[in-house]
C-alpha atoms as a PDB file:
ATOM      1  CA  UNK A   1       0.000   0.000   0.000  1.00  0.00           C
ATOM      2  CA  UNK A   2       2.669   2.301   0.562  1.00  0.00           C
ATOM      3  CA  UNK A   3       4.812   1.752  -2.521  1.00  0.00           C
ATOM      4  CA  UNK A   4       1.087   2.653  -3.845  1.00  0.00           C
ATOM      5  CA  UNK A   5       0.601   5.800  -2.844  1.00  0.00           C
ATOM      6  CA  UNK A   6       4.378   6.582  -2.989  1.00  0.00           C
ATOM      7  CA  UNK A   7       4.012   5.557  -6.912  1.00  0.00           C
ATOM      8  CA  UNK A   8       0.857   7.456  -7.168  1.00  0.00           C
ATOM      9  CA  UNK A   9       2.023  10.553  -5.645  1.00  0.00           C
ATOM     10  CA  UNK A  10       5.328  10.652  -7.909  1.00  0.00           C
ATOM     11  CA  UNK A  11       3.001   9.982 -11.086  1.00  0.00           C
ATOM     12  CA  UNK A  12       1.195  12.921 -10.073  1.00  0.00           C
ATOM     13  CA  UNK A  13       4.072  15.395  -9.589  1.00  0.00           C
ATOM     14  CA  UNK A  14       4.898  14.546 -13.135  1.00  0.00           C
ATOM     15  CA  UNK A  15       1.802  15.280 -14.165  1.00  0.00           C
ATOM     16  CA  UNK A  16       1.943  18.706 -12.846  1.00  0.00           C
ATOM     17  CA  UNK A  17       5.141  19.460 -14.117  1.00  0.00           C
ATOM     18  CA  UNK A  18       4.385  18.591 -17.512  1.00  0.00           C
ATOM     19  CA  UNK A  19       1.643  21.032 -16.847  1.00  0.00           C
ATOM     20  CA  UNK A  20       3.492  23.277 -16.081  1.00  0.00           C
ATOM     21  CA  UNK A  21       6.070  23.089 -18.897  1.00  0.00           C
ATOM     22  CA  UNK A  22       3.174  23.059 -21.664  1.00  0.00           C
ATOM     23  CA  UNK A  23       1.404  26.180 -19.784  1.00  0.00           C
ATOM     24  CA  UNK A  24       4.591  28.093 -19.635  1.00  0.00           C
ATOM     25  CA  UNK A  25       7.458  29.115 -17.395  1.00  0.00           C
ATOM     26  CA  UNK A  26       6.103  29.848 -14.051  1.00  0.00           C
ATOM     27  CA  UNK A  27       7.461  32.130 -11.800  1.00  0.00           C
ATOM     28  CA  UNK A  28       6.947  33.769  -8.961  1.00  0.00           C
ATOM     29  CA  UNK A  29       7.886  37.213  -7.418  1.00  0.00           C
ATOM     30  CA  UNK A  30       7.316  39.237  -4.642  1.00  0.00           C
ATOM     31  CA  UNK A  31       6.840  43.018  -4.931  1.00  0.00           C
ATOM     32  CA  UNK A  32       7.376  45.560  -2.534  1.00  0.00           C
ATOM     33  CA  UNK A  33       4.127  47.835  -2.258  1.00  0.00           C
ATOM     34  CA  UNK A  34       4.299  51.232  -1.410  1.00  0.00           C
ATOM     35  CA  UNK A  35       1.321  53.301  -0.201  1.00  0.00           C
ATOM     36  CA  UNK A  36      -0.628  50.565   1.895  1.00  0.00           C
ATOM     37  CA  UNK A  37      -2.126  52.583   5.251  1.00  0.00           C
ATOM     38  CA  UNK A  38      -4.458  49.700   6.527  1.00  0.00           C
ATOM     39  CA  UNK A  39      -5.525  46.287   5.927  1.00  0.00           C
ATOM     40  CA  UNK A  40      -8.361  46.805   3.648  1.00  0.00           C
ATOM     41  CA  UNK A  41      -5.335  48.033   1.081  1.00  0.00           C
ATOM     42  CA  UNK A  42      -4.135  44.197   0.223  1.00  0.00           C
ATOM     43  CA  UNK A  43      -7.736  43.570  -0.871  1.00  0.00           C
ATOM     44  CA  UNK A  44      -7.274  46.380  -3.740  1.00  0.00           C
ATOM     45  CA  UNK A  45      -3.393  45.119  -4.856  1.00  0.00           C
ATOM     46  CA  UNK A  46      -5.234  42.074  -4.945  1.00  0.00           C
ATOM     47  CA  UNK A  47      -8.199  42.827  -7.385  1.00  0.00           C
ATOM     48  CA  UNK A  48      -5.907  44.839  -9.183  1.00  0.00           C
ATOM     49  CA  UNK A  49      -3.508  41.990  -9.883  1.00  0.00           C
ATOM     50  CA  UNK A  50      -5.960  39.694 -10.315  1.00  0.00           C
ATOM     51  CA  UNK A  51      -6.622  41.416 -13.640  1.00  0.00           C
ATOM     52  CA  UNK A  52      -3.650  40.534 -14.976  1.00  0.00           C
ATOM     53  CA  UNK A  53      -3.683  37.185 -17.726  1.00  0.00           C
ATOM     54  CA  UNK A  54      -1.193  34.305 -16.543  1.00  0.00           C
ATOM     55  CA  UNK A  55      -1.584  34.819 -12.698  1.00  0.00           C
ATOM     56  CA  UNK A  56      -1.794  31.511 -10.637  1.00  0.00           C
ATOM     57  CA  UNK A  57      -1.485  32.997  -7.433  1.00  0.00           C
ATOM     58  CA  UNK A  58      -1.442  36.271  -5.350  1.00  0.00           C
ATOM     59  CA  UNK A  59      -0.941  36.768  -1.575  1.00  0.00           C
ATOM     60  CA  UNK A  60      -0.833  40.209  -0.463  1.00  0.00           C
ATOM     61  CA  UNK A  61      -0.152  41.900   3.051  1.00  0.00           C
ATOM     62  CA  UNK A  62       0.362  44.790   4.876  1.00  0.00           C
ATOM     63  CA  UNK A  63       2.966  45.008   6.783  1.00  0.00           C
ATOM     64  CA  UNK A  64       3.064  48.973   8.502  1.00  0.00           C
ATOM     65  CA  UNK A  65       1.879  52.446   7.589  1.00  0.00           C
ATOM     66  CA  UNK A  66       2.742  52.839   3.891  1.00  0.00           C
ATOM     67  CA  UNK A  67       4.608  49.024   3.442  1.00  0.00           C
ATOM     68  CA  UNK A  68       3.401  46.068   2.075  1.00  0.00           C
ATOM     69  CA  UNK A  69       4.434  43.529   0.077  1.00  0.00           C
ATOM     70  CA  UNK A  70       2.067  41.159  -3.237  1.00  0.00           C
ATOM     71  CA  UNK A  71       3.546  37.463  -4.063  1.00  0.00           C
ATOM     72  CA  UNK A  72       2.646  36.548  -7.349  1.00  0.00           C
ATOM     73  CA  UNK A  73       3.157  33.326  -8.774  1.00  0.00           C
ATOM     74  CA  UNK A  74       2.452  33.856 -12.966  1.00  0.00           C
ATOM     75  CA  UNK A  75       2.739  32.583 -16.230  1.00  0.00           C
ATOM     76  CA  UNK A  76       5.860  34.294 -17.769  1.00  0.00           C
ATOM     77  CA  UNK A  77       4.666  33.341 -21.314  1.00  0.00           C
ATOM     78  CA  UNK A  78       1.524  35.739 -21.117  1.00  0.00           C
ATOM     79  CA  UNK A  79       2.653  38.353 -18.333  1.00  0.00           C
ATOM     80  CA  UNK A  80       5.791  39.920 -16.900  1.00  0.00           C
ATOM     81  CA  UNK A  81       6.834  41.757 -14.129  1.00  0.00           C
ATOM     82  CA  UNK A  82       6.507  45.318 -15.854  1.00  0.00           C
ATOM     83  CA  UNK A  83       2.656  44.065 -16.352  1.00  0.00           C
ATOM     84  CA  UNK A  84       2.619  43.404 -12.180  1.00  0.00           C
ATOM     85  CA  UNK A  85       3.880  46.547 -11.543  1.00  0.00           C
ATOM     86  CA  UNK A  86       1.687  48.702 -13.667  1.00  0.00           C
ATOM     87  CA  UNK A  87      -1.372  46.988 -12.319  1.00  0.00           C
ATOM     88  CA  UNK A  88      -0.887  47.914  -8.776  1.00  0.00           C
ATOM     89  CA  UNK A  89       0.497  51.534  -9.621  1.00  0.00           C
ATOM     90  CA  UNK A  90      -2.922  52.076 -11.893  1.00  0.00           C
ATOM     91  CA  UNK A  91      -4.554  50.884  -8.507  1.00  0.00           C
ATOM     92  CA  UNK A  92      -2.714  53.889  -6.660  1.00  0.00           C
ATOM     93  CA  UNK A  93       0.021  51.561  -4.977  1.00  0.00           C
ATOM     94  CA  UNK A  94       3.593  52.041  -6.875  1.00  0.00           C
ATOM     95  CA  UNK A  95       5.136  48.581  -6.612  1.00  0.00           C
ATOM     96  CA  UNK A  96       8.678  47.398  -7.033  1.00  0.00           C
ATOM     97  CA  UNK A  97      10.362  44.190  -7.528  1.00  0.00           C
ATOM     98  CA  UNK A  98      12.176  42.939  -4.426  1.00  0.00           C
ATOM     99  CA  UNK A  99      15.565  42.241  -4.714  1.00  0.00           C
END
């Protein structure tokens, strides 16, 4: 039973990684967020970035007056990080790549 689930479980990270390799490259980011002043602000970076095409994922938080920070976990062959960026700046919060 347990070289089952062990064989079933490896089958099925191979599935996902040929998924992933015939959606695109996937990457992920995190962006430093300027301009957050409460915690209602992560809820607009995250509508905002939802907008983009190619997201998979976006966790955003604020972190102290004016700081926050938006992982994004994307498609790289239908978005980039300029595209990131410009959503949450058209949102009113300038964004950054962290180093």
């Amino acid at each position: 039973m347990k070289k089952l689930l062990t064989s079933l479980s490896l089958s099925l990270l191979l599935v996902f990684q040929a998924a992933n390799i015939f959606a695109g490259e996937l990457r992920t980011v995190t962006l430093i967020v300027d301009g957050m002043t409460c915690g209602t602000c992560p809820i607009t970076v995250k509508k905002a970035l939802r907008k983009v095409d190619g997201l998979t994922e976006v966790i955003a938080k604020y972190e102290r007056k004016g700081d926050g920070w938006a992982k994004v976990s994307f498609d790289a062959s239908k978005t980039d990080v300029d595209d990131l960026i410009f959503a949450t700046q058209e949102a009113g919060y300038p964004s950054r790549l962290k180093p």
